[in-house]
PDB file of N, CA and C in Angstrom:
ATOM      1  N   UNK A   1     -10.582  -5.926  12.131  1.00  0.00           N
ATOM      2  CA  UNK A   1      -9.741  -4.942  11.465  1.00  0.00           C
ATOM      3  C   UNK A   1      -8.278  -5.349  11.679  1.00  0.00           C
ATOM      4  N   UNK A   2      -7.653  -5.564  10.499  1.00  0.00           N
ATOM      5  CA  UNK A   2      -6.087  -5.765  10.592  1.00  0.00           C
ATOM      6  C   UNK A   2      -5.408  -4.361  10.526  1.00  0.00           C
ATOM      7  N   UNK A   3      -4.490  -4.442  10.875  1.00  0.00           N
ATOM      8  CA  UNK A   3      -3.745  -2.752  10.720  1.00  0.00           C
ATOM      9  C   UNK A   3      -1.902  -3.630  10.337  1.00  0.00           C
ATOM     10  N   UNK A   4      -1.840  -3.321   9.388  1.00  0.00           N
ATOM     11  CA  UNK A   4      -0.214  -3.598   8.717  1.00  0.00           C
ATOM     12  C   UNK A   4       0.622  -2.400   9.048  1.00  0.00           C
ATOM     13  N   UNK A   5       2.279  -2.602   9.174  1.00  0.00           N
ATOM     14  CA  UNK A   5       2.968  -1.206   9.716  1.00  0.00           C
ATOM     15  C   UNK A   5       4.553  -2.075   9.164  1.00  0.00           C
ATOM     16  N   UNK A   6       5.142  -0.754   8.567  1.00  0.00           N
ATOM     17  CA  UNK A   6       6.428  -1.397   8.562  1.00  0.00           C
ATOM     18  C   UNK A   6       7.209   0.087   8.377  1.00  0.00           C
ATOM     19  N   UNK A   7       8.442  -0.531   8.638  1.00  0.00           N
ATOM     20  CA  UNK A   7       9.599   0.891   9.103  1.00  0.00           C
ATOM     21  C   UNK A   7      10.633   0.511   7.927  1.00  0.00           C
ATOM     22  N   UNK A   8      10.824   1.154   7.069  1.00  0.00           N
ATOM     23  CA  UNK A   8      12.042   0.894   5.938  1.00  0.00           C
ATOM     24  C   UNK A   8      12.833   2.103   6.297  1.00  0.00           C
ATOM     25  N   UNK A   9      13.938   1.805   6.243  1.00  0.00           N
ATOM     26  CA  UNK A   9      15.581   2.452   6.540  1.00  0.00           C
ATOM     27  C   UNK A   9      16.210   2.486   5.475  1.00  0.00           C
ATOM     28  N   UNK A  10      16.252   3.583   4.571  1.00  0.00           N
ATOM     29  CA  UNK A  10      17.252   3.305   3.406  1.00  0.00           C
ATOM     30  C   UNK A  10      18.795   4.217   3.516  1.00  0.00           C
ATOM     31  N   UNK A  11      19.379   4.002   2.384  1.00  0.00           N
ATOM     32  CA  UNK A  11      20.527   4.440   2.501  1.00  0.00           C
ATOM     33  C   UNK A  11      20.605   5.526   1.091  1.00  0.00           C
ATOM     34  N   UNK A  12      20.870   6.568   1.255  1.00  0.00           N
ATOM     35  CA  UNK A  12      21.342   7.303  -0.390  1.00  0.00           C
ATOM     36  C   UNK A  12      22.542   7.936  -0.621  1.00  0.00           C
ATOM     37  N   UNK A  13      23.345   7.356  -0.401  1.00  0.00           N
ATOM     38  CA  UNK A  13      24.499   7.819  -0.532  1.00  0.00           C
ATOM     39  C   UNK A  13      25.235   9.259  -1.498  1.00  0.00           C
ATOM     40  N   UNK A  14      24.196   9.420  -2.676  1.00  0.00           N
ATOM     41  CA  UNK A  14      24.374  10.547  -3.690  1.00  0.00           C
ATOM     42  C   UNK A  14      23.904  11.595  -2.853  1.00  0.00           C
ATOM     43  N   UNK A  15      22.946  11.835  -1.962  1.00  0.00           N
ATOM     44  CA  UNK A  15      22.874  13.171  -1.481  1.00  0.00           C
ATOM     45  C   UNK A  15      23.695  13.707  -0.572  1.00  0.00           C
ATOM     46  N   UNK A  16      23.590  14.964  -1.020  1.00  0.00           N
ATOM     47  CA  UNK A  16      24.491  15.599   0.164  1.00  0.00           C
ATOM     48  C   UNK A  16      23.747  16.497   0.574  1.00  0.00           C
ATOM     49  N   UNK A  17      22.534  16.908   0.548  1.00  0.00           N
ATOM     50  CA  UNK A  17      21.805  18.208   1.247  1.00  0.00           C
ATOM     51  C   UNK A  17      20.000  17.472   1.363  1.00  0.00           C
ATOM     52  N   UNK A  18      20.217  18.378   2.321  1.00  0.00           N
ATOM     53  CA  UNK A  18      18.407  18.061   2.762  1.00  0.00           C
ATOM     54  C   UNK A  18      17.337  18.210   2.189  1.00  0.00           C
ATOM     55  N   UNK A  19      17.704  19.004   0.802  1.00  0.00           N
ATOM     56  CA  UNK A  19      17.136  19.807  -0.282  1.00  0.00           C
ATOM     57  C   UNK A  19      16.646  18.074  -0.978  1.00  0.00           C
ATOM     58  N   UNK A  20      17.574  18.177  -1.519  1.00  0.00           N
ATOM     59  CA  UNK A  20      17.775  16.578  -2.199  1.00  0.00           C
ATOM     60  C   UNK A  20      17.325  15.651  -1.740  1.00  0.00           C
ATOM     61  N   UNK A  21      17.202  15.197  -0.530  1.00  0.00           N
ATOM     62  CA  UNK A  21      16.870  14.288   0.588  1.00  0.00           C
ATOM     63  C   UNK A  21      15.257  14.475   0.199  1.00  0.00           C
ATOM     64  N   UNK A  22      14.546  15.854   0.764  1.00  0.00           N
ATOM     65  CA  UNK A  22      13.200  16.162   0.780  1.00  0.00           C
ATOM     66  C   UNK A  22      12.713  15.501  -0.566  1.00  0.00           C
ATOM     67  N   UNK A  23      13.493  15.947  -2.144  1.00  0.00           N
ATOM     68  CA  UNK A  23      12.656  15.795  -3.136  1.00  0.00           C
ATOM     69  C   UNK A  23      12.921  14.184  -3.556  1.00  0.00           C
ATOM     70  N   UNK A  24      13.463  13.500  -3.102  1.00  0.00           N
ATOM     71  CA  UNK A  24      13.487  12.259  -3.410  1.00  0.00           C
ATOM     72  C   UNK A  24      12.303  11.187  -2.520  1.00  0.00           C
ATOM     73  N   UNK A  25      12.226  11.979  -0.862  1.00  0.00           N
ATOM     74  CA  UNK A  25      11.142  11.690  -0.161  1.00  0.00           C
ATOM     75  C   UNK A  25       9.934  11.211  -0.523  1.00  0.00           C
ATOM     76  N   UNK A  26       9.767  13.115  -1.064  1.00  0.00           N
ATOM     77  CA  UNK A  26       8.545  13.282  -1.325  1.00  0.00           C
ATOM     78  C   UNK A  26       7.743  12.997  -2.508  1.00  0.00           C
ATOM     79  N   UNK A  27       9.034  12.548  -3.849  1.00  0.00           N
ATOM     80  CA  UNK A  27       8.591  11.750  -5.069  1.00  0.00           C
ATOM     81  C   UNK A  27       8.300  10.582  -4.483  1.00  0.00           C
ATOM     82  N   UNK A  28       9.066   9.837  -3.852  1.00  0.00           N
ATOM     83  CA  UNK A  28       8.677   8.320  -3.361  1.00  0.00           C
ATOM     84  C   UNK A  28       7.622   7.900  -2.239  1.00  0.00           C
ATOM     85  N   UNK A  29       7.406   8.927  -1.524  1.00  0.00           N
ATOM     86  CA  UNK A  29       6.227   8.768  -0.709  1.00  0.00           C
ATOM     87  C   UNK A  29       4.820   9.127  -1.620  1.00  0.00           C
ATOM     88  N   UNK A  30       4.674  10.279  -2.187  1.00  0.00           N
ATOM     89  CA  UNK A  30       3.499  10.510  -2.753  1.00  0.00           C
ATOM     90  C   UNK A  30       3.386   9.124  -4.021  1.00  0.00           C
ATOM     91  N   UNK A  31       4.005   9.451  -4.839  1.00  0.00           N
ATOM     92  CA  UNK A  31       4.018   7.975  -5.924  1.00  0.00           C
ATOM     93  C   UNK A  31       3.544   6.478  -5.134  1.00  0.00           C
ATOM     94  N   UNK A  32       3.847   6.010  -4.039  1.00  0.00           N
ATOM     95  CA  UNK A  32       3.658   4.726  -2.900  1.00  0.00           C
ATOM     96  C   UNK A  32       2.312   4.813  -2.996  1.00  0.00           C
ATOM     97  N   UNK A  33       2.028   6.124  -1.869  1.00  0.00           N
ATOM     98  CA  UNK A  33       0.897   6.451  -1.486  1.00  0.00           C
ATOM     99  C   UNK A  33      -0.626   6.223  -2.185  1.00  0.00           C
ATOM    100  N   UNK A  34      -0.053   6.733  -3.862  1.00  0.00           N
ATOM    101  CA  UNK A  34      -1.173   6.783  -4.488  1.00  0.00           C
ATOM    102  C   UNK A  34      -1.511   5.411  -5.040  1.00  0.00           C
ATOM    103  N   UNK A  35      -0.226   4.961  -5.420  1.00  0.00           N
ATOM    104  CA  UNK A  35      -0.490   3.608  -6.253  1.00  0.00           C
ATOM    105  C   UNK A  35      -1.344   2.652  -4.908  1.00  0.00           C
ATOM    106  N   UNK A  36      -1.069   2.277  -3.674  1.00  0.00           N
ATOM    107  CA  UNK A  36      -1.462   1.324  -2.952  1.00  0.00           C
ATOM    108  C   UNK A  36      -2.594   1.764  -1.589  1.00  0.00           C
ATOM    109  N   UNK A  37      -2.821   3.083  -1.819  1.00  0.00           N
ATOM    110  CA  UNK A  37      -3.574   3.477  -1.055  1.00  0.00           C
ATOM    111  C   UNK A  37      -3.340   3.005   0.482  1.00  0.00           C
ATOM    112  N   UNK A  38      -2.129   3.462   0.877  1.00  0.00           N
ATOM    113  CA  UNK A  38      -1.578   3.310   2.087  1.00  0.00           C
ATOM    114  C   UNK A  38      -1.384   5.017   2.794  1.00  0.00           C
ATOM    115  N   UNK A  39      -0.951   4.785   3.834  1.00  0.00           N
ATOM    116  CA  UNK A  39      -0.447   6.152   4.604  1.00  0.00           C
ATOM    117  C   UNK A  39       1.086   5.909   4.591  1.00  0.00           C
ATOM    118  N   UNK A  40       1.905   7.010   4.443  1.00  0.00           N
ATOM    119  CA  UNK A  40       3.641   6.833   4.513  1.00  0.00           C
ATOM    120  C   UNK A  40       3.692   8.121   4.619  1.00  0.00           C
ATOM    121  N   UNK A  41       4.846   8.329   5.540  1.00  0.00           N
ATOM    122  CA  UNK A  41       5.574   9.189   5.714  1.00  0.00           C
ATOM    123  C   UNK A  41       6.958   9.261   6.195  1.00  0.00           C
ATOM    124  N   UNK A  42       7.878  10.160   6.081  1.00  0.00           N
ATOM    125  CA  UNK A  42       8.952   9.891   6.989  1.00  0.00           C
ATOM    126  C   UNK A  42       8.942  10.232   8.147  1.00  0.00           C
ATOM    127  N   UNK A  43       9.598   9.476   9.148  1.00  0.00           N
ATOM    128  CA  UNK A  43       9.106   9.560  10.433  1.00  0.00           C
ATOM    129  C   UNK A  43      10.589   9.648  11.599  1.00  0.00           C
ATOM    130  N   UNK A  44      11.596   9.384  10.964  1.00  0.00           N
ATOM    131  CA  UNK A  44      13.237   9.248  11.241  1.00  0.00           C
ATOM    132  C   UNK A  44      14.284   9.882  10.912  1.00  0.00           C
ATOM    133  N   UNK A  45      15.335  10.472  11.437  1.00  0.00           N
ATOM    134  CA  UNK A  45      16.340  11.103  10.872  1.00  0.00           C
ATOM    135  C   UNK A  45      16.610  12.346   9.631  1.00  0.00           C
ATOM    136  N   UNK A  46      15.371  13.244   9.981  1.00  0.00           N
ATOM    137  CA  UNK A  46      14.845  14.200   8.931  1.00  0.00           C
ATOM    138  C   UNK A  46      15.976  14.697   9.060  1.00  0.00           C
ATOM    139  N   UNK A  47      17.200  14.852   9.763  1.00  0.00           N
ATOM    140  CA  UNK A  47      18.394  16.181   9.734  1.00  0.00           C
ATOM    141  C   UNK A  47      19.742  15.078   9.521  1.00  0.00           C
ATOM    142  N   UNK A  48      19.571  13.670   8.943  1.00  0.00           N
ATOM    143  CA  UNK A  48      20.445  13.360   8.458  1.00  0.00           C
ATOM    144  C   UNK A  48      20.509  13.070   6.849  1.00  0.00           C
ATOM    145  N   UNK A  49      21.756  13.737   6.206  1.00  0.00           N
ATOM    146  CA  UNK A  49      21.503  13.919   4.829  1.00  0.00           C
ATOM    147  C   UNK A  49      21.168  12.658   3.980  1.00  0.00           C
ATOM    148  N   UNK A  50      21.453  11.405   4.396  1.00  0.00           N
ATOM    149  CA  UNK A  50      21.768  10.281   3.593  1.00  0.00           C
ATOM    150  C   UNK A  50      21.014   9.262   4.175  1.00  0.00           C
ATOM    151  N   UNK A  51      20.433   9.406   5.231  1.00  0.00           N
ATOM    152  CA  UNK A  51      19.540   8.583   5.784  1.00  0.00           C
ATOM    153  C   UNK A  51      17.713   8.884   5.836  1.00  0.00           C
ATOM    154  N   UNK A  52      17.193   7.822   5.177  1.00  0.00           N
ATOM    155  CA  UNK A  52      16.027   8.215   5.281  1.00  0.00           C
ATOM    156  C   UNK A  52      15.465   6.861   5.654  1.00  0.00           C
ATOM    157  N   UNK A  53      14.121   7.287   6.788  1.00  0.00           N
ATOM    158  CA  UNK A  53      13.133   6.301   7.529  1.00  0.00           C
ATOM    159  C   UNK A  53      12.174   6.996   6.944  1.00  0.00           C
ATOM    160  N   UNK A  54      11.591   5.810   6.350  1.00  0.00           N
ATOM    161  CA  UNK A  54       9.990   5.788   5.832  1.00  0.00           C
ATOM    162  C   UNK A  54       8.765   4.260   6.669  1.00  0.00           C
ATOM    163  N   UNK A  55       7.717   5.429   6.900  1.00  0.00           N
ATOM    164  CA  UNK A  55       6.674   4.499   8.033  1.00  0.00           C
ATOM    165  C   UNK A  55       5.803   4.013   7.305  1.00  0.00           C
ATOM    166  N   UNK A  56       5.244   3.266   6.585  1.00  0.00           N
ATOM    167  CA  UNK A  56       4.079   2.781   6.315  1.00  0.00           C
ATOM    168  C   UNK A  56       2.472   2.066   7.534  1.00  0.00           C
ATOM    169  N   UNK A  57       1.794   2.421   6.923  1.00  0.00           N
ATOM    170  CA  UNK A  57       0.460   1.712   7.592  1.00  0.00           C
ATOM    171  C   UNK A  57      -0.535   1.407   6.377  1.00  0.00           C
ATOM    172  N   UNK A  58      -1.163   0.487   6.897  1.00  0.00           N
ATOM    173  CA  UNK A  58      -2.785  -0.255   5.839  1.00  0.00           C
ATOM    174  C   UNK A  58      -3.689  -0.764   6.628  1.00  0.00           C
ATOM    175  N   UNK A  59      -4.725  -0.641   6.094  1.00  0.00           N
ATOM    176  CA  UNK A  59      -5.974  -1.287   7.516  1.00  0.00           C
ATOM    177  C   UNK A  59      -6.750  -1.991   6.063  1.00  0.00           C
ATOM    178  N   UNK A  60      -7.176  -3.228   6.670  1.00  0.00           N
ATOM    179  CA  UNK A  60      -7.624  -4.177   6.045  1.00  0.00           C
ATOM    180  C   UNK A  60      -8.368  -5.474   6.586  1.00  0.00           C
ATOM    181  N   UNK A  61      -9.130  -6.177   6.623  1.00  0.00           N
ATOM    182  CA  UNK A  61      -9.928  -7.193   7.558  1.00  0.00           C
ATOM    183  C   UNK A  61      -9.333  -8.432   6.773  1.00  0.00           C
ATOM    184  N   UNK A  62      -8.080  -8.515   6.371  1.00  0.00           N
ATOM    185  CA  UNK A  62      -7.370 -10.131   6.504  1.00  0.00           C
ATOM    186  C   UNK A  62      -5.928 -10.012   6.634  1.00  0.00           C
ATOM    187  N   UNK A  63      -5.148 -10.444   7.200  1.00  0.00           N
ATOM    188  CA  UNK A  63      -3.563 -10.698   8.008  1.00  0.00           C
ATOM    189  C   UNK A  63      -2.925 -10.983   6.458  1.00  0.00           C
ATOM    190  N   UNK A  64      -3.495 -11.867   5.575  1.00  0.00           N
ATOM    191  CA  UNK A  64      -2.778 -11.938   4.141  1.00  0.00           C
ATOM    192  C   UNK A  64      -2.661 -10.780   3.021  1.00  0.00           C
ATOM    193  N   UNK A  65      -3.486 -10.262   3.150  1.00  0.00           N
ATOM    194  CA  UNK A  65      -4.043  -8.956   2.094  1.00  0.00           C
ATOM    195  C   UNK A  65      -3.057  -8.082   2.947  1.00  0.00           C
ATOM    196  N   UNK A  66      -2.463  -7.556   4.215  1.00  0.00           N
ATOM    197  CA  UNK A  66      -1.915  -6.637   4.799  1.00  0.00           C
ATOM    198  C   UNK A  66      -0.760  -7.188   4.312  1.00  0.00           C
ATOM    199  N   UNK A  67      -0.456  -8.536   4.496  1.00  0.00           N
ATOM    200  CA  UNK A  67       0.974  -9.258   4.262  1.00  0.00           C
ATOM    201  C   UNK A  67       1.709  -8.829   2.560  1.00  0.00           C
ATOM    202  N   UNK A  68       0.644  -8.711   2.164  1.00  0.00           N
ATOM    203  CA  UNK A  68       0.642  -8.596   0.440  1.00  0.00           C
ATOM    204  C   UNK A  68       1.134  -7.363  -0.045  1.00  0.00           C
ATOM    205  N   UNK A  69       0.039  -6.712   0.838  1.00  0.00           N
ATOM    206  CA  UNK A  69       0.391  -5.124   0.300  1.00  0.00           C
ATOM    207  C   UNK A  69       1.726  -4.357   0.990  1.00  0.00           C
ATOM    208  N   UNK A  70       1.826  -5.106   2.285  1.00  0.00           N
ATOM    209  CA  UNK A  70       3.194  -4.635   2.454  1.00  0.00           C
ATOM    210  C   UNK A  70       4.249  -5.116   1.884  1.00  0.00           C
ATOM    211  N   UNK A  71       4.403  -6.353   1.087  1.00  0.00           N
ATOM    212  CA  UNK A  71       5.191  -6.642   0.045  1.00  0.00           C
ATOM    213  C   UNK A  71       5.425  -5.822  -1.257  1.00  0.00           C
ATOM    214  N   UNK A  72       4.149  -5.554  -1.707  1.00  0.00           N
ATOM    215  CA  UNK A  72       4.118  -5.140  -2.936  1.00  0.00           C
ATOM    216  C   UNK A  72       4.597  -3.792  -2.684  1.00  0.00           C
ATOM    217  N   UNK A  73       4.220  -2.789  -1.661  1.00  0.00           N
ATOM    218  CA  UNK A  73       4.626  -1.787  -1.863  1.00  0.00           C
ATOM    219  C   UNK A  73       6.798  -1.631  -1.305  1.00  0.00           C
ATOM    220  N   UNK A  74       7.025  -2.180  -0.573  1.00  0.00           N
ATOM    221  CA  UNK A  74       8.298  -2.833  -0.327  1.00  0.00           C
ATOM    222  C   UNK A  74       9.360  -2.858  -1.557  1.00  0.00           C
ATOM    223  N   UNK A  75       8.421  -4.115  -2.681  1.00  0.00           N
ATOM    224  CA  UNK A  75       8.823  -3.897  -3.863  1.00  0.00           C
ATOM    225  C   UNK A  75       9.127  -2.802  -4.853  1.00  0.00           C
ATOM    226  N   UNK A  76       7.884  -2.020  -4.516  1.00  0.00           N
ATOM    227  CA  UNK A  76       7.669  -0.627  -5.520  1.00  0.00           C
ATOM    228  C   UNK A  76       8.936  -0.076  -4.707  1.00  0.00           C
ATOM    229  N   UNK A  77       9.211   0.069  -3.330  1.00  0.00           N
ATOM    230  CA  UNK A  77       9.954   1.150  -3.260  1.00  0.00           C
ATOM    231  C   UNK A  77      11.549   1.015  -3.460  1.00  0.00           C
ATOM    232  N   UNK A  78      11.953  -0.657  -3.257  1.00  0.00           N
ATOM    233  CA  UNK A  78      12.986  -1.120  -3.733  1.00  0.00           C
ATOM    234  C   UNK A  78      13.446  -0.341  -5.171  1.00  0.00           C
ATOM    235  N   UNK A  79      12.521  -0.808  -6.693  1.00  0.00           N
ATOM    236  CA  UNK A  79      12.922  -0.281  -7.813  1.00  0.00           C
ATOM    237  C   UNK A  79      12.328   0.919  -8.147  1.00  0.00           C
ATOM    238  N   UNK A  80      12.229   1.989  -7.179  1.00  0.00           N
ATOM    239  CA  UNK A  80      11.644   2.904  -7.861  1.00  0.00           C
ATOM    240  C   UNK A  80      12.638   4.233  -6.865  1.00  0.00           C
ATOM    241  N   UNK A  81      13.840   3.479  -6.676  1.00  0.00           N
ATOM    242  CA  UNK A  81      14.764   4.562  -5.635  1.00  0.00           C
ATOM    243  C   UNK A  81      16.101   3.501  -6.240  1.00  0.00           C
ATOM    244  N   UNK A  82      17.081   4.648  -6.122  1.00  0.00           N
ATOM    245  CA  UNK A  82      18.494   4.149  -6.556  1.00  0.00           C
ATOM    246  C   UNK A  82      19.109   3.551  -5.110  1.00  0.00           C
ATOM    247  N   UNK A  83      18.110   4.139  -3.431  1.00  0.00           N
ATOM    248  CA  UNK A  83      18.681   4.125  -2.206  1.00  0.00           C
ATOM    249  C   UNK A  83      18.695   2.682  -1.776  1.00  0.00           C
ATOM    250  N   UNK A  84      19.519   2.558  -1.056  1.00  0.00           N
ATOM    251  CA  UNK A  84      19.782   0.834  -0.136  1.00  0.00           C
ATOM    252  C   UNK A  84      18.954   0.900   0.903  1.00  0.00           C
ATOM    253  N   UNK A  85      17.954  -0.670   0.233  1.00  0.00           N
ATOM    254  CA  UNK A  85      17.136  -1.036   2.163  1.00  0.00           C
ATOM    255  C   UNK A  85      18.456  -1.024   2.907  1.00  0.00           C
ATOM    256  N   UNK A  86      18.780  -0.826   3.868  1.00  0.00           N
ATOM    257  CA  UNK A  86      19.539  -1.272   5.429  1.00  0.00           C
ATOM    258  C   UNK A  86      18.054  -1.938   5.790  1.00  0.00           C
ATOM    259  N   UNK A  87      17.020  -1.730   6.764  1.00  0.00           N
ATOM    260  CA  UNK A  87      16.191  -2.613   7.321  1.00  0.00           C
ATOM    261  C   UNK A  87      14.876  -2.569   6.762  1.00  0.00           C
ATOM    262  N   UNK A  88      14.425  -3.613   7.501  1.00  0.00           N
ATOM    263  CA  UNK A  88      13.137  -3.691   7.277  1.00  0.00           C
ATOM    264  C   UNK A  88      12.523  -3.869   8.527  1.00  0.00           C
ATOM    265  N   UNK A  89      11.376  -3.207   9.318  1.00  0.00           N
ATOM    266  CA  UNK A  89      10.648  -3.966  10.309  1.00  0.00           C
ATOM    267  C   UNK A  89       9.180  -3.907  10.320  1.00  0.00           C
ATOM    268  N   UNK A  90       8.476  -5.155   9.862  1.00  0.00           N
ATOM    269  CA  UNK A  90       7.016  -4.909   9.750  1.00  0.00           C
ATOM    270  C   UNK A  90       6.460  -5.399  11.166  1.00  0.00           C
ATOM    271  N   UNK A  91       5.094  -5.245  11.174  1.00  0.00           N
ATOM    272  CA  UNK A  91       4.290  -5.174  12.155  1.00  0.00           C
ATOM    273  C   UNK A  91       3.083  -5.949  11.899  1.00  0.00           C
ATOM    274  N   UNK A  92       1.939  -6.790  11.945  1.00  0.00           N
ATOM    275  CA  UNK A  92       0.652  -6.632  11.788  1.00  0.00           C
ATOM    276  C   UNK A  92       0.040  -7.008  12.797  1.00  0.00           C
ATOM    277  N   UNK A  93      -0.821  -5.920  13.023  1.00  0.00           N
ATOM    278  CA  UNK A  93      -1.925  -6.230  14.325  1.00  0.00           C
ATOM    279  C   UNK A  93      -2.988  -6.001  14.390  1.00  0.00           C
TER     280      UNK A  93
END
């Protein structure tokens, strides 16, 4: 069993309330979620307005297929948010 994990840090500079923050979250986590059949959530800085940490995980029995899907979904979340990666930190174990 492989288990994939990565921590994305973005930046959104247009919000100014937590209101805003939540519904941009929660469009981009559920939309992830469904397309790649992963787990995500935010897991970081819920009480800062402009900062959002999103956690991903995938379980899978090959180190490439985890490598993949944490790309692809990486990708999805790049063009499917106006917000700036700041980091990236993946994991597979």
């Amino acid at each position: 069993m492989i288990i994939g994990t990565m921590l994305i840090e973005l930046h959104a500079p247009w919000v100014h309330s937590l209101k805003e923050k939540r519904m941009v979250v929660k469009s981009l986590c559920a939309k992830a979620g469904n397309k790649f059949n992963i787990s995500i959530a935010e897991v970081d800085k819920q009480d800062m307005h402009q900062a959002i940490v999103i956690g991903i995980s995938c379980v899978t029995d090959e180190t490439a297929h985890a490598n993949s899907i944490l790309d692809n979904v990486l990708n999805f979340i790049e063009s499917n948010t106006e917000a700036q990666v700041v980091s990236v930190e993946r994991e597979i174990l």
